[in-house]
C-alpha atoms as a PDB file:
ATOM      1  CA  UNK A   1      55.050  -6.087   2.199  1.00  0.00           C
ATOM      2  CA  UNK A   2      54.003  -9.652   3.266  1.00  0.00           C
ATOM      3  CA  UNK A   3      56.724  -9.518   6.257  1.00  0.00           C
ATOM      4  CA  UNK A   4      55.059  -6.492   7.296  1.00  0.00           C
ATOM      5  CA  UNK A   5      53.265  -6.523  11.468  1.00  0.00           C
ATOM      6  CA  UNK A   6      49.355  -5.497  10.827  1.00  0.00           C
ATOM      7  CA  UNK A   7      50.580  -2.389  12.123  1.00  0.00           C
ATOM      8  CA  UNK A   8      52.346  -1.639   9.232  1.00  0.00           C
ATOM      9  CA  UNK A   9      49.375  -2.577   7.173  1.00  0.00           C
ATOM     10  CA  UNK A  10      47.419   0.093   8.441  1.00  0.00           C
ATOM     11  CA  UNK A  11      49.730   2.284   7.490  1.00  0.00           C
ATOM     12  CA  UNK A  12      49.865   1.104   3.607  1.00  0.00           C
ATOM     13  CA  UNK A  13      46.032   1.329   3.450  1.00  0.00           C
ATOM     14  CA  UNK A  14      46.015   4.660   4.445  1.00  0.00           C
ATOM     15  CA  UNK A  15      48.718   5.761   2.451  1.00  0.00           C
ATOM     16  CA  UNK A  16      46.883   4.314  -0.572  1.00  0.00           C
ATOM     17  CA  UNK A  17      44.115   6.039   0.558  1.00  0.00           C
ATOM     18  CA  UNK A  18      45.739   9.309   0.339  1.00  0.00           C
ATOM     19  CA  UNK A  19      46.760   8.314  -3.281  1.00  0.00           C
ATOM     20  CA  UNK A  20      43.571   7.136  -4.254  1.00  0.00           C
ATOM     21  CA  UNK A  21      41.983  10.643  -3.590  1.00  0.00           C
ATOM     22  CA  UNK A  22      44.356  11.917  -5.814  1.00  0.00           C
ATOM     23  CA  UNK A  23      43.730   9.947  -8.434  1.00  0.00           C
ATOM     24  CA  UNK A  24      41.202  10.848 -11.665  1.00  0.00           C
ATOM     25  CA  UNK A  25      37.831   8.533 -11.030  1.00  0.00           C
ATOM     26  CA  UNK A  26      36.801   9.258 -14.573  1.00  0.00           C
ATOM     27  CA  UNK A  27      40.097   7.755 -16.117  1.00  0.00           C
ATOM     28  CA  UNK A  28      40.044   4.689 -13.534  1.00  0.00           C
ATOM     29  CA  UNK A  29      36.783   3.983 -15.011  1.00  0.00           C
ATOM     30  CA  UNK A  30      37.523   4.112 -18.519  1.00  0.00           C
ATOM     31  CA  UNK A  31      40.729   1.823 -16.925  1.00  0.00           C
ATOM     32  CA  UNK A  32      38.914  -0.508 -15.522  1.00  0.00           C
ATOM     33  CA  UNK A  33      35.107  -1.258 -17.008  1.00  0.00           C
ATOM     34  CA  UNK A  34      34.191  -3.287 -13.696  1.00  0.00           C
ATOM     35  CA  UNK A  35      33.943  -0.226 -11.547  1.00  0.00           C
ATOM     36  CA  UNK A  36      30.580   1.286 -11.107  1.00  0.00           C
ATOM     37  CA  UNK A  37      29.188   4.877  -9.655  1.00  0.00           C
ATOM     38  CA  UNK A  38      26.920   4.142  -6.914  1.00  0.00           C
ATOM     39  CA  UNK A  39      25.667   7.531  -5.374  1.00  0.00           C
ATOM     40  CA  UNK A  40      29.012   8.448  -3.145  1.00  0.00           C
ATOM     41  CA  UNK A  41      30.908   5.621  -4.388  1.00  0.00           C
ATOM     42  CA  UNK A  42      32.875   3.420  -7.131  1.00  0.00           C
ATOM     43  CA  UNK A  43      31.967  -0.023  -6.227  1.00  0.00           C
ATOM     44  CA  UNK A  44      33.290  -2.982  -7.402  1.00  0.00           C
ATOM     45  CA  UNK A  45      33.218  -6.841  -6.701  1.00  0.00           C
ATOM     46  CA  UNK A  46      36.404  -9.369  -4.966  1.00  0.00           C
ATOM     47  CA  UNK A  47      35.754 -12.593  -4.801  1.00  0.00           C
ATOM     48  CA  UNK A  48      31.783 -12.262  -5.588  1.00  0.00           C
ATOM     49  CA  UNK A  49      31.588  -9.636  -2.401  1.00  0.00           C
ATOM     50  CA  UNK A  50      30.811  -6.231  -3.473  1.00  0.00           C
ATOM     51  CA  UNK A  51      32.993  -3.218  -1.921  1.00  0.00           C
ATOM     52  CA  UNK A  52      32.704   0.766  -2.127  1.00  0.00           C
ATOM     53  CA  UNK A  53      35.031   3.392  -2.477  1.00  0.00           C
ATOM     54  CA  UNK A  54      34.207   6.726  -1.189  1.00  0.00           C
ATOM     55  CA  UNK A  55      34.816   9.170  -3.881  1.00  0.00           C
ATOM     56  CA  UNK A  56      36.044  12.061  -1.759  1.00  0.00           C
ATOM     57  CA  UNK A  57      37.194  10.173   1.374  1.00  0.00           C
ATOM     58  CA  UNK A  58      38.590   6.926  -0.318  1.00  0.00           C
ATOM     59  CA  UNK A  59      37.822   4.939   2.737  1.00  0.00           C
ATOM     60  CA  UNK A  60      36.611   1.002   1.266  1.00  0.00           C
ATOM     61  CA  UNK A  61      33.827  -0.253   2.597  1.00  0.00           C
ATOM     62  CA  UNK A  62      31.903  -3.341   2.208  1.00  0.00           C
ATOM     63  CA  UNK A  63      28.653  -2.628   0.316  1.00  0.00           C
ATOM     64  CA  UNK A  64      26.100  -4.037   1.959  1.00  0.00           C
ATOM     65  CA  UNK A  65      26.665  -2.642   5.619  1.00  0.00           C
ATOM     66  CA  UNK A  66      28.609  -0.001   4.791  1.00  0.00           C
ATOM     67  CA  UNK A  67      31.444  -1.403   6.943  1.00  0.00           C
ATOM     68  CA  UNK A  68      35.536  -0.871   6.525  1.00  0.00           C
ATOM     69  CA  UNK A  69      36.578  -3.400   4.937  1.00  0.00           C
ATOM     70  CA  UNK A  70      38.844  -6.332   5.914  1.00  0.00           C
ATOM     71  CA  UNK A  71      43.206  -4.860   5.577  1.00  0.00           C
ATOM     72  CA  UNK A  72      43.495  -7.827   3.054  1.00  0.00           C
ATOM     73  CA  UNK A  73      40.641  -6.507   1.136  1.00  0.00           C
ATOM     74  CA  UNK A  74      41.624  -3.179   1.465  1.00  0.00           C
ATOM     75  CA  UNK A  75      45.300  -3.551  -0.224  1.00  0.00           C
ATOM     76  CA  UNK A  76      44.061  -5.634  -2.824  1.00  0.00           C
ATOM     77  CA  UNK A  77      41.625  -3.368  -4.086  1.00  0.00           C
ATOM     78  CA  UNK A  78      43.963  -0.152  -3.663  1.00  0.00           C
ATOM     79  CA  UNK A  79      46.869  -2.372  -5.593  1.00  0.00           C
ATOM     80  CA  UNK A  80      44.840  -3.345  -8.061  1.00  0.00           C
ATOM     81  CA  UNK A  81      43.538   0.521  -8.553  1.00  0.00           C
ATOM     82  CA  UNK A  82      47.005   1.834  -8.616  1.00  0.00           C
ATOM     83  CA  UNK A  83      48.958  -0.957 -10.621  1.00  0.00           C
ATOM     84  CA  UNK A  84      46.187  -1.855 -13.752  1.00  0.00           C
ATOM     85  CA  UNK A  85      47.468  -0.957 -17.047  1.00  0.00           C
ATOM     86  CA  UNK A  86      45.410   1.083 -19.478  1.00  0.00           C
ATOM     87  CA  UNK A  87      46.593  -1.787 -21.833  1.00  0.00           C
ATOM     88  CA  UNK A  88      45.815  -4.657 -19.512  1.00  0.00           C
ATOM     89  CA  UNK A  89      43.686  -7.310 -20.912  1.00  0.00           C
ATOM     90  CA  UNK A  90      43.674 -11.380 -20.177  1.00  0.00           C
ATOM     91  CA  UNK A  91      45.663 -13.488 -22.311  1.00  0.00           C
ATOM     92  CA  UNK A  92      43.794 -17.288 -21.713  1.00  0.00           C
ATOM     93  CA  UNK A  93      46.837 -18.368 -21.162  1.00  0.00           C
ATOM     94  CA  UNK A  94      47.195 -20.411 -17.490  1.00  0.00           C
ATOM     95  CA  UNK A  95      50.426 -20.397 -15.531  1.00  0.00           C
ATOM     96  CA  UNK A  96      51.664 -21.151 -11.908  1.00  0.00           C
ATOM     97  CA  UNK A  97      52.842 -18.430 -10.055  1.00  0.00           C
ATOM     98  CA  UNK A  98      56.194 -18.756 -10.327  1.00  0.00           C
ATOM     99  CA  UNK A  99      55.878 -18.308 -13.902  1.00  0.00           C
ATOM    100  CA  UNK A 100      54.492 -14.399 -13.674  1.00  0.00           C
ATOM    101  CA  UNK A 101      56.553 -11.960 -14.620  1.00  0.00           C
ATOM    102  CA  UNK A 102      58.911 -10.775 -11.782  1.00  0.00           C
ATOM    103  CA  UNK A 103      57.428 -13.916  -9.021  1.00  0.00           C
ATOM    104  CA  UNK A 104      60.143 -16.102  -9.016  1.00  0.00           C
ATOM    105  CA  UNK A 105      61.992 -14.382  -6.066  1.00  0.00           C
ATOM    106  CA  UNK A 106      58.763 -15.224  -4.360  1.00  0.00           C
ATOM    107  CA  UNK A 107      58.009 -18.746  -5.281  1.00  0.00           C
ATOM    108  CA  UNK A 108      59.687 -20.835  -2.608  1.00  0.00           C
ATOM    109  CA  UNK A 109      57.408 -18.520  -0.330  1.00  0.00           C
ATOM    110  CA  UNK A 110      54.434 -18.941  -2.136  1.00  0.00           C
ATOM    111  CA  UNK A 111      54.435 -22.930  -1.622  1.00  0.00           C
ATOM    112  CA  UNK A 112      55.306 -22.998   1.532  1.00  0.00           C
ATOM    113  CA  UNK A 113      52.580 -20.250   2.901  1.00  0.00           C
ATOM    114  CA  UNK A 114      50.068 -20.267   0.415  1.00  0.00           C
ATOM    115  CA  UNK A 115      49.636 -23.096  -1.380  1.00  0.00           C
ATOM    116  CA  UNK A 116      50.664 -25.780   1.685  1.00  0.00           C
ATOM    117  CA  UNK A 117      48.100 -24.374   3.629  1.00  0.00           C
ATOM    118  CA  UNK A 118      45.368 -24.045   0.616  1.00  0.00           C
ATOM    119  CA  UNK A 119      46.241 -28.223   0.149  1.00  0.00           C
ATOM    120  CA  UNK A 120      46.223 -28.528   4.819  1.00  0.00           C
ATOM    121  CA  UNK A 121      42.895 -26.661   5.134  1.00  0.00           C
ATOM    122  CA  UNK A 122      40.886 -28.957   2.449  1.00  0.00           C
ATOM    123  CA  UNK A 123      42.448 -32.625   3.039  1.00  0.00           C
ATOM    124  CA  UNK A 124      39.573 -34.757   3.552  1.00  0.00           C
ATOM    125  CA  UNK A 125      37.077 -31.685   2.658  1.00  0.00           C
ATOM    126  CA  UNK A 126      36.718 -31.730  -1.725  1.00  0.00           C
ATOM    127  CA  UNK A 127      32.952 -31.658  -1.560  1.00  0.00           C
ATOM    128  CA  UNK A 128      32.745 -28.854   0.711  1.00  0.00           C
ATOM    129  CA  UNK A 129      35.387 -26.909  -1.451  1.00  0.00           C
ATOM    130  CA  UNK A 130      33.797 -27.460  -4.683  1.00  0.00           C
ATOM    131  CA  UNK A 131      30.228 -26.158  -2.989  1.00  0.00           C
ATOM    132  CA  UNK A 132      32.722 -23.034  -1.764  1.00  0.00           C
ATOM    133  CA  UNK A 133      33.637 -22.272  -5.440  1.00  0.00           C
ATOM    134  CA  UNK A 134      30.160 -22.083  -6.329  1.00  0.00           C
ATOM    135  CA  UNK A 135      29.676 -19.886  -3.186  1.00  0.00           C
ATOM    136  CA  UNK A 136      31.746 -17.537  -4.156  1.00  0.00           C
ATOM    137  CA  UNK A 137      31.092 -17.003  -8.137  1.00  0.00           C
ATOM    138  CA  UNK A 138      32.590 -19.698  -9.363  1.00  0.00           C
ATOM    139  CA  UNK A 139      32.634 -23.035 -11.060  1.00  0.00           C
ATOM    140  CA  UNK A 140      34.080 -26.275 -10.664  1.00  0.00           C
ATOM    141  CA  UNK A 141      36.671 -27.717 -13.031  1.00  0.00           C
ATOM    142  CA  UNK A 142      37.961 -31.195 -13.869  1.00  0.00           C
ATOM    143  CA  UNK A 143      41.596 -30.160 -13.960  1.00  0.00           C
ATOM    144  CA  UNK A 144      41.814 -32.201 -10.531  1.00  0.00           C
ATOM    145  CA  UNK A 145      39.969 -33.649  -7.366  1.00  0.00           C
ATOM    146  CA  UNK A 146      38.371 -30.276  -6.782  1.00  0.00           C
ATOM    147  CA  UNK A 147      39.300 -27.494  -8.993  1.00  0.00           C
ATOM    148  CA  UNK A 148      37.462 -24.146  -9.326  1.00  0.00           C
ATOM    149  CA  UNK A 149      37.919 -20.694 -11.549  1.00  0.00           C
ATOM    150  CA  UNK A 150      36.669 -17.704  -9.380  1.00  0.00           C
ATOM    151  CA  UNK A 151      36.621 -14.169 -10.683  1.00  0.00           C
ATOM    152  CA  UNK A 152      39.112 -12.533  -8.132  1.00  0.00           C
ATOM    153  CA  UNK A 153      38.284  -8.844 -10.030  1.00  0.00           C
ATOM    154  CA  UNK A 154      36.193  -9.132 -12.606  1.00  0.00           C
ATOM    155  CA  UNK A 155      39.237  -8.937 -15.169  1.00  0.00           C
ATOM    156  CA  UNK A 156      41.639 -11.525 -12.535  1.00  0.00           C
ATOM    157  CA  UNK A 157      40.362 -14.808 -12.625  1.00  0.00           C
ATOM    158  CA  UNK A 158      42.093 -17.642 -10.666  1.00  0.00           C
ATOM    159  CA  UNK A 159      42.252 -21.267 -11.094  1.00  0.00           C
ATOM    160  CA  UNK A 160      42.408 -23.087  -7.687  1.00  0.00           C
ATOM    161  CA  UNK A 161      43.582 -26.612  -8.263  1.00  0.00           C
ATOM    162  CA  UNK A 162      43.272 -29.547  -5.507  1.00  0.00           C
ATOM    163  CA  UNK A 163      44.487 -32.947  -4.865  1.00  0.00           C
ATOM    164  CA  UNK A 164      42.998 -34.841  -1.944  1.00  0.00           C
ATOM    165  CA  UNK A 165      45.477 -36.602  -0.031  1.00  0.00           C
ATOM    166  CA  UNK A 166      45.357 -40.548   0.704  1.00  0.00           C
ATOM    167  CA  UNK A 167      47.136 -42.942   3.429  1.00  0.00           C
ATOM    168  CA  UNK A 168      50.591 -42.391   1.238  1.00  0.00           C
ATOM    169  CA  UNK A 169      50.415 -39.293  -0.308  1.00  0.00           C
ATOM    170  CA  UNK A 170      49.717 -35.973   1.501  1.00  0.00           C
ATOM    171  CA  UNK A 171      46.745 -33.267  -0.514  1.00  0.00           C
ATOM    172  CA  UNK A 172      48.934 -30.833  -2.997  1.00  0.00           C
ATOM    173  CA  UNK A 173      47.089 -27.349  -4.398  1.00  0.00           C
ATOM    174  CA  UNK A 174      48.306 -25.141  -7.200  1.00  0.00           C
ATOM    175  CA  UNK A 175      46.921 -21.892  -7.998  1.00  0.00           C
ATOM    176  CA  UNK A 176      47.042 -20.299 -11.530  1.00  0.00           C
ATOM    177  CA  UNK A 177      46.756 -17.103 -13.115  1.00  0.00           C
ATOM    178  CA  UNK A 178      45.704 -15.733 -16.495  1.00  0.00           C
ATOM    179  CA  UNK A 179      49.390 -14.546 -17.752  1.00  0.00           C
ATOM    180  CA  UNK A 180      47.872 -10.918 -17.451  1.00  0.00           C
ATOM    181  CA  UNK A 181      47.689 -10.742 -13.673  1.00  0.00           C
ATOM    182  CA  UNK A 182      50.701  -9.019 -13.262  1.00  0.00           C
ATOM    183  CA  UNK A 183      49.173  -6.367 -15.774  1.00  0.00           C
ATOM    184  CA  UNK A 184      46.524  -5.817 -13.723  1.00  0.00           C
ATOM    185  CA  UNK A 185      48.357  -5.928  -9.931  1.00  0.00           C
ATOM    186  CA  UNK A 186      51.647  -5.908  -8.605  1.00  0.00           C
ATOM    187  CA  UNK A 187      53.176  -9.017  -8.323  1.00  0.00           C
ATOM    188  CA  UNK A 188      52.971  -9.259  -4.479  1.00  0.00           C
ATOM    189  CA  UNK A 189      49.876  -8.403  -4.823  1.00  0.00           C
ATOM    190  CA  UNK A 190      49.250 -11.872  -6.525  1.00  0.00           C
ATOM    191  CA  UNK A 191      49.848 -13.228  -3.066  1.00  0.00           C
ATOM    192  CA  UNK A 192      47.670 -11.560  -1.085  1.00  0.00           C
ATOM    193  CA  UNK A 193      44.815 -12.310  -3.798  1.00  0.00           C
ATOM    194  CA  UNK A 194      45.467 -15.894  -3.112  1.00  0.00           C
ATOM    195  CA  UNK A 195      45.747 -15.528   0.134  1.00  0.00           C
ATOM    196  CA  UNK A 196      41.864 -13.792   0.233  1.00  0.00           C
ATOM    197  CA  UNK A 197      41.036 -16.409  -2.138  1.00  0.00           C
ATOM    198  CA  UNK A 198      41.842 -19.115   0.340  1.00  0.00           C
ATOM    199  CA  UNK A 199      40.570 -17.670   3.321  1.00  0.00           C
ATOM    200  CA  UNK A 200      37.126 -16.565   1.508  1.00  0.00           C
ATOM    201  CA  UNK A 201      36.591 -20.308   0.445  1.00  0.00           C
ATOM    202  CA  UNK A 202      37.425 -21.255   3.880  1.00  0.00           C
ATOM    203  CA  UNK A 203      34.780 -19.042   5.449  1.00  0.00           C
ATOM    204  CA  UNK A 204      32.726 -20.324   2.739  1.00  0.00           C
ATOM    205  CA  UNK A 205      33.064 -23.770   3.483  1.00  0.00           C
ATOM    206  CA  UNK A 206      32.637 -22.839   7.029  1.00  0.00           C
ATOM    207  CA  UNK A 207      35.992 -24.717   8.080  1.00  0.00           C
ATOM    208  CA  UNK A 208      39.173 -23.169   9.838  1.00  0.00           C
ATOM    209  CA  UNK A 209      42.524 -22.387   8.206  1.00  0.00           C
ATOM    210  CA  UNK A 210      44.834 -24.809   8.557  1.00  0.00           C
ATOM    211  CA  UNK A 211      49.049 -24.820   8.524  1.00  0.00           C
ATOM    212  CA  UNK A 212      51.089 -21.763   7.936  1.00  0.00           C
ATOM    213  CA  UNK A 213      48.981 -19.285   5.771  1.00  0.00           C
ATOM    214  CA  UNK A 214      50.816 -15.699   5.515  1.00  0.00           C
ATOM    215  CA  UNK A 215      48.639 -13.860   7.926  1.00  0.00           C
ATOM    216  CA  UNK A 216      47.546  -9.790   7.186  1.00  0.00           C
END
Protein backbone atom coordinates (compact mmCIF):
# COMPACT_ATOMS: atom_id res chain seq x y z
CA UNK A 1 0.00 0.00 0.00
CA UNK A 2 2.67 2.61 0.99
CA UNK A 3 4.40 2.17 -2.65
CA UNK A 4 1.15 2.96 -4.01
CA UNK A 5 0.94 6.65 -6.65
CA UNK A 6 -2.00 8.90 -4.90
CA UNK A 7 -3.82 7.62 -7.71
CA UNK A 8 -4.03 4.42 -6.39
CA UNK A 9 -5.05 5.85 -3.09
CA UNK A 10 -8.10 7.12 -4.37
CA UNK A 11 -8.96 4.08 -5.43
CA UNK A 12 -8.50 2.23 -1.85
CA UNK A 13 -10.64 4.97 -0.21
CA UNK A 14 -13.32 4.39 -2.34
CA UNK A 15 -13.21 0.85 -2.28
CA UNK A 16 -13.38 1.06 1.53
CA UNK A 17 -16.06 3.19 1.08
CA UNK A 18 -18.06 0.72 -0.72
CA UNK A 19 -17.27 -1.72 2.21
CA UNK A 20 -18.02 0.56 4.80
CA UNK A 21 -21.70 0.92 3.53
CA UNK A 22 -21.94 -2.55 3.84
CA UNK A 23 -20.99 -2.85 7.03
CA UNK A 24 -23.54 -3.04 10.37
CA UNK A 25 -23.16 0.66 12.18
CA UNK A 26 -24.86 -0.77 15.21
CA UNK A 27 -22.16 -3.61 15.69
CA UNK A 28 -19.18 -1.08 14.83
CA UNK A 29 -20.45 0.81 17.68
CA UNK A 30 -20.74 -1.74 20.18
CA UNK A 31 -16.93 -2.49 18.45
CA UNK A 32 -15.64 0.46 18.99
CA UNK A 33 -17.15 2.78 22.09
CA UNK A 34 -15.36 6.01 20.58
CA UNK A 35 -17.75 6.33 17.71
CA UNK A 36 -20.65 8.60 18.15
CA UNK A 37 -24.18 9.23 16.12
CA UNK A 38 -24.26 12.72 15.12
CA UNK A 39 -27.53 13.36 13.04
CA UNK A 40 -26.28 11.74 9.45
CA UNK A 41 -23.12 10.59 10.80
CA UNK A 42 -20.69 8.34 13.10
CA UNK A 43 -18.08 10.71 14.11
CA UNK A 44 -15.08 10.08 15.69
CA UNK A 45 -11.72 11.85 16.69
CA UNK A 46 -7.70 11.27 14.95
CA UNK A 47 -5.26 12.97 16.37
CA UNK A 48 -7.66 15.42 18.54
CA UNK A 49 -9.49 16.43 14.97
CA UNK A 50 -12.94 15.26 14.81
CA UNK A 51 -14.17 13.43 11.44
CA UNK A 52 -17.73 12.16 10.14
CA UNK A 53 -18.85 9.30 8.41
CA UNK A 54 -21.90 9.49 6.37
CA UNK A 55 -24.09 6.69 7.34
CA UNK A 56 -25.60 5.95 3.95
CA UNK A 57 -22.92 7.46 1.66
CA UNK A 58 -19.73 6.59 3.75
CA UNK A 59 -17.94 9.55 2.37
CA UNK A 60 -15.43 11.00 5.64
CA UNK A 61 -15.56 14.28 6.22
CA UNK A 62 -13.96 16.59 8.57
CA UNK A 63 -16.49 17.75 11.19
CA UNK A 64 -16.32 21.08 11.47
CA UNK A 65 -16.64 22.21 7.69
CA UNK A 66 -18.04 19.36 6.50
CA UNK A 67 -15.09 18.90 4.12
CA UNK A 68 -13.55 15.38 2.54
CA UNK A 69 -11.13 14.58 4.41
CA UNK A 70 -7.34 14.42 3.83
CA UNK A 71 -6.46 10.42 1.70
CA UNK A 72 -4.19 9.82 4.82
CA UNK A 73 -7.05 10.47 7.05
CA UNK A 74 -9.33 8.76 5.05
CA UNK A 75 -7.43 5.16 5.04
CA UNK A 76 -6.70 5.38 8.51
CA UNK A 77 -10.04 5.74 9.66
CA UNK A 78 -11.54 3.10 7.06
CA UNK A 79 -8.50 0.59 8.30
CA UNK A 80 -9.08 1.09 11.55
CA UNK A 81 -13.09 0.47 10.96
CA UNK A 82 -12.48 -2.64 9.04
CA UNK A 83 -9.44 -4.27 10.97
CA UNK A 84 -10.56 -3.60 15.05
CA UNK A 85 -11.20 -6.71 16.84
CA UNK A 86 -14.35 -7.20 18.88
CA UNK A 87 -11.69 -8.42 21.45
CA UNK A 88 -9.28 -5.55 21.02
CA UNK A 89 -8.31 -3.80 24.11
CA UNK A 90 -4.74 -1.98 25.13
CA UNK A 91 -2.28 -3.95 26.89
CA UNK A 92 0.10 -0.89 28.69
CA UNK A 93 2.64 -2.52 27.40
CA UNK A 94 5.13 -0.05 25.06
CA UNK A 95 7.05 -1.41 22.11
CA UNK A 96 8.88 -0.08 18.93
CA UNK A 97 7.46 -0.88 15.84
CA UNK A 98 9.37 -3.46 14.80
CA UNK A 99 8.27 -5.36 17.67
CA UNK A 100 4.29 -5.53 16.51
CA UNK A 101 3.10 -8.45 15.45
CA UNK A 102 3.72 -9.07 11.67
CA UNK A 103 6.08 -5.33 11.29
CA UNK A 104 9.31 -6.63 11.02
CA UNK A 105 9.24 -6.99 7.15
CA UNK A 106 8.60 -3.31 7.44
CA UNK A 107 11.07 -2.03 9.91
CA UNK A 108 14.11 -1.10 7.86
CA UNK A 109 11.36 1.09 6.03
CA UNK A 110 9.94 2.49 8.92
CA UNK A 111 13.41 4.14 10.08
CA UNK A 112 14.40 5.26 7.17
CA UNK A 113 10.91 7.14 6.10
CA UNK A 114 9.27 7.67 9.18
CA UNK A 115 11.18 7.97 11.96
CA UNK A 116 14.46 9.82 10.09
CA UNK A 117 12.28 12.35 9.01
CA UNK A 118 10.16 12.64 12.49
CA UNK A 119 14.07 13.15 14.17
CA UNK A 120 15.06 15.87 10.48
CA UNK A 121 11.85 17.92 10.87
CA UNK A 122 12.37 18.74 14.82
CA UNK A 123 16.37 19.15 15.14
CA UNK A 124 16.82 22.34 16.77
CA UNK A 125 12.81 22.68 17.32
CA UNK A 126 11.98 20.53 21.07
CA UNK A 127 10.05 23.45 22.48
CA UNK A 128 7.92 23.90 19.60
CA UNK A 129 7.25 20.03 19.48
CA UNK A 130 6.42 19.63 23.01
CA UNK A 131 3.78 22.83 22.60
CA UNK A 132 2.57 20.54 19.31
CA UNK A 133 1.80 17.55 21.63
CA UNK A 134 -0.24 19.62 23.73
CA UNK A 135 -1.86 20.98 20.49
CA UNK A 136 -2.97 18.06 19.48
CA UNK A 137 -4.38 16.16 22.79
CA UNK A 138 -1.53 15.28 24.24
CA UNK A 139 1.06 15.45 26.94
CA UNK A 140 4.61 15.69 27.30
CA UNK A 141 6.76 12.91 28.73
CA UNK A 142 10.23 12.67 30.26
CA UNK A 143 11.17 9.51 28.40
CA UNK A 144 13.55 11.95 26.32
CA UNK A 145 14.35 15.60 25.08
CA UNK A 146 10.78 15.97 23.93
CA UNK A 147 8.53 13.08 24.24
CA UNK A 148 4.71 13.14 23.95
CA UNK A 149 1.65 10.37 24.20
CA UNK A 150 -1.18 11.49 21.76
CA UNK A 151 -4.41 9.59 21.44
CA UNK A 152 -4.15 8.55 17.66
CA UNK A 153 -8.00 6.86 18.09
CA UNK A 154 -9.21 7.11 21.18
CA UNK A 155 -8.25 3.31 21.92
CA UNK A 156 -4.43 3.85 19.80
CA UNK A 157 -2.30 5.90 21.71
CA UNK A 158 1.29 6.65 20.52
CA UNK A 159 4.39 7.54 22.25
CA UNK A 160 6.55 9.94 20.12
CA UNK A 161 10.04 9.94 21.51
CA UNK A 162 12.82 12.72 20.55
CA UNK A 163 16.42 13.33 20.87
CA UNK A 164 17.74 16.73 19.86
CA UNK A 165 20.79 16.52 17.97
CA UNK A 166 24.20 18.38 18.99
CA UNK A 167 27.56 19.37 16.97
CA UNK A 168 28.48 15.34 17.10
CA UNK A 169 25.51 13.55 17.20
CA UNK A 170 22.62 13.94 14.70
CA UNK A 171 18.51 14.14 16.50
CA UNK A 172 17.15 10.27 16.65
CA UNK A 173 13.04 9.69 17.18
CA UNK A 174 11.33 6.45 18.08
CA UNK A 175 7.75 5.94 18.02
CA UNK A 176 5.90 3.34 20.22
CA UNK A 177 2.79 1.57 20.36
CA UNK A 178 0.56 0.02 23.01
CA UNK A 179 1.21 -3.87 22.03
CA UNK A 180 -2.59 -3.81 20.97
CA UNK A 181 -2.24 -1.63 17.89
CA UNK A 182 -2.13 -4.28 15.61
CA UNK A 183 -5.55 -5.43 17.24
CA UNK A 184 -7.02 -2.47 16.46
CA UNK A 185 -5.41 -1.72 12.64
CA UNK A 186 -3.56 -3.48 10.17
CA UNK A 187 -0.11 -3.41 10.54
CA UNK A 188 0.60 -1.04 7.59
CA UNK A 189 -1.74 0.82 8.82
CA UNK A 190 0.63 1.54 11.85
CA UNK A 191 2.63 3.48 9.32
CA UNK A 192 0.43 5.65 7.94
CA UNK A 193 -0.79 6.56 11.65
CA UNK A 194 2.69 7.68 12.24
CA UNK A 195 3.03 9.15 9.33
CA UNK A 196 -0.38 11.55 10.18
CA UNK A 197 1.06 11.76 13.51
CA UNK A 198 4.15 13.46 12.22
CA UNK A 199 2.75 15.58 9.74
CA UNK A 200 -0.20 16.80 12.22
CA UNK A 201 2.55 17.90 14.80
CA UNK A 202 4.31 19.50 12.03
CA UNK A 203 1.35 21.61 10.97
CA UNK A 204 0.98 22.11 14.55
CA UNK A 205 4.20 23.45 15.17
CA UNK A 206 3.75 25.42 12.09
CA UNK A 207 7.20 24.11 10.57
CA UNK A 208 7.76 22.14 7.19
CA UNK A 209 8.52 18.43 6.81
CA UNK A 210 11.79 17.71 6.53
CA UNK A 211 13.91 14.51 4.80
CA UNK A 212 12.24 11.58 3.21
CA UNK A 213 8.74 11.12 4.87
CA UNK A 214 6.57 8.36 2.89
CA UNK A 215 4.29 10.71 1.09
CA UNK A 216 0.17 9.73 0.54
Amino acid sequence: MLNDTTNNYLKACEAWRLKFMDMDKQQLMEKLPEIQLEADYLTLKLFDQKFGIHRETGKIVTYEDFQPAEIISQLNIYTFLWFSSPQASLKDKWVPFRELSDASPFTKAFENHVLVPFAQTFSGQTEKLTQAYQALGGTTLSLSDAGGLVNAFNCMPIKFLFWDGDDEFPAQANILYDESATDFIHVESTVSIAIEGILRLAEAAEIDIIGPLFKM
